[in-house]
Protein backbone atom coordinates (compact mmCIF):
# COMPACT_ATOMS: atom_id res chain seq x y z
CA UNK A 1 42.77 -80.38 -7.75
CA UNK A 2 43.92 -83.74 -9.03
CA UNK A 3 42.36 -86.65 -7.84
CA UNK A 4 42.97 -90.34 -8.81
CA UNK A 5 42.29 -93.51 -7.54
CA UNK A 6 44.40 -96.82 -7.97
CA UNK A 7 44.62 -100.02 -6.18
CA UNK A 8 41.91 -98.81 -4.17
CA UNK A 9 44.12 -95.94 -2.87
CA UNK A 10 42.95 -92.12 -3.39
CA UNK A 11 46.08 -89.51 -3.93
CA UNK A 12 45.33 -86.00 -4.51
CA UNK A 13 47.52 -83.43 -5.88
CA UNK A 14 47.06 -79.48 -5.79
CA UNK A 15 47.45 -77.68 -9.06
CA UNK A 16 48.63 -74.07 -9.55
CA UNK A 17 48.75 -72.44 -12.78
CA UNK A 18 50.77 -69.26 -12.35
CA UNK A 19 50.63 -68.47 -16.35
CA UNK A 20 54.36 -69.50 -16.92
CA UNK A 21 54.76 -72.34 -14.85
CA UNK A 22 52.44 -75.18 -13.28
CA UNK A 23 52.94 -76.19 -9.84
CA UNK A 24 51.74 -79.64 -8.37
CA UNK A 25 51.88 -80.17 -4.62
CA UNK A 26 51.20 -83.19 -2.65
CA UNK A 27 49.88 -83.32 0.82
CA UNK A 28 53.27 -84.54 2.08
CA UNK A 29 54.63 -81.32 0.47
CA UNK A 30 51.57 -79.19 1.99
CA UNK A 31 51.11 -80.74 5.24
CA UNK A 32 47.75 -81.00 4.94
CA UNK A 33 45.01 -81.93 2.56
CA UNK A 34 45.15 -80.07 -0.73
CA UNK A 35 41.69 -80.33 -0.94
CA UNK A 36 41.72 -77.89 2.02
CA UNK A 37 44.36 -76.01 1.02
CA UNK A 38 42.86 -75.12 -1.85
CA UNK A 39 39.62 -74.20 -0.45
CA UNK A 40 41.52 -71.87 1.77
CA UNK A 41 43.12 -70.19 -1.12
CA UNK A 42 39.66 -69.66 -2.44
CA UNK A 43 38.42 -68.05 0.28
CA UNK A 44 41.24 -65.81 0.34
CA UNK A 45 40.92 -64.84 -3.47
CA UNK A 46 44.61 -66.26 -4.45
């Protein structure tokens, strides 16, 4: 998780590291909150 703050705005980006590549998703991309997308991925052990 990547989480900034500017202007007073809060954007958060999901991070996964596959080994060879990095992928960044934004909620737009997800559909939801990648804070809760990645605690589902946790709890499912991906």
């Amino acid at each position: 998780m990547d989480v900034r703050r500017r202007y007073g705005l809060r954007s958060e980006m999901l991070e996964i590291d596959t080994g060879d590549q990095l992928h960044i998703f934004s909620a737009h991309e997800l559909g939801a909150s990648p804070t809760e997308v990645a605690a589902v991925l946790r709890r499912r052990g991906a």
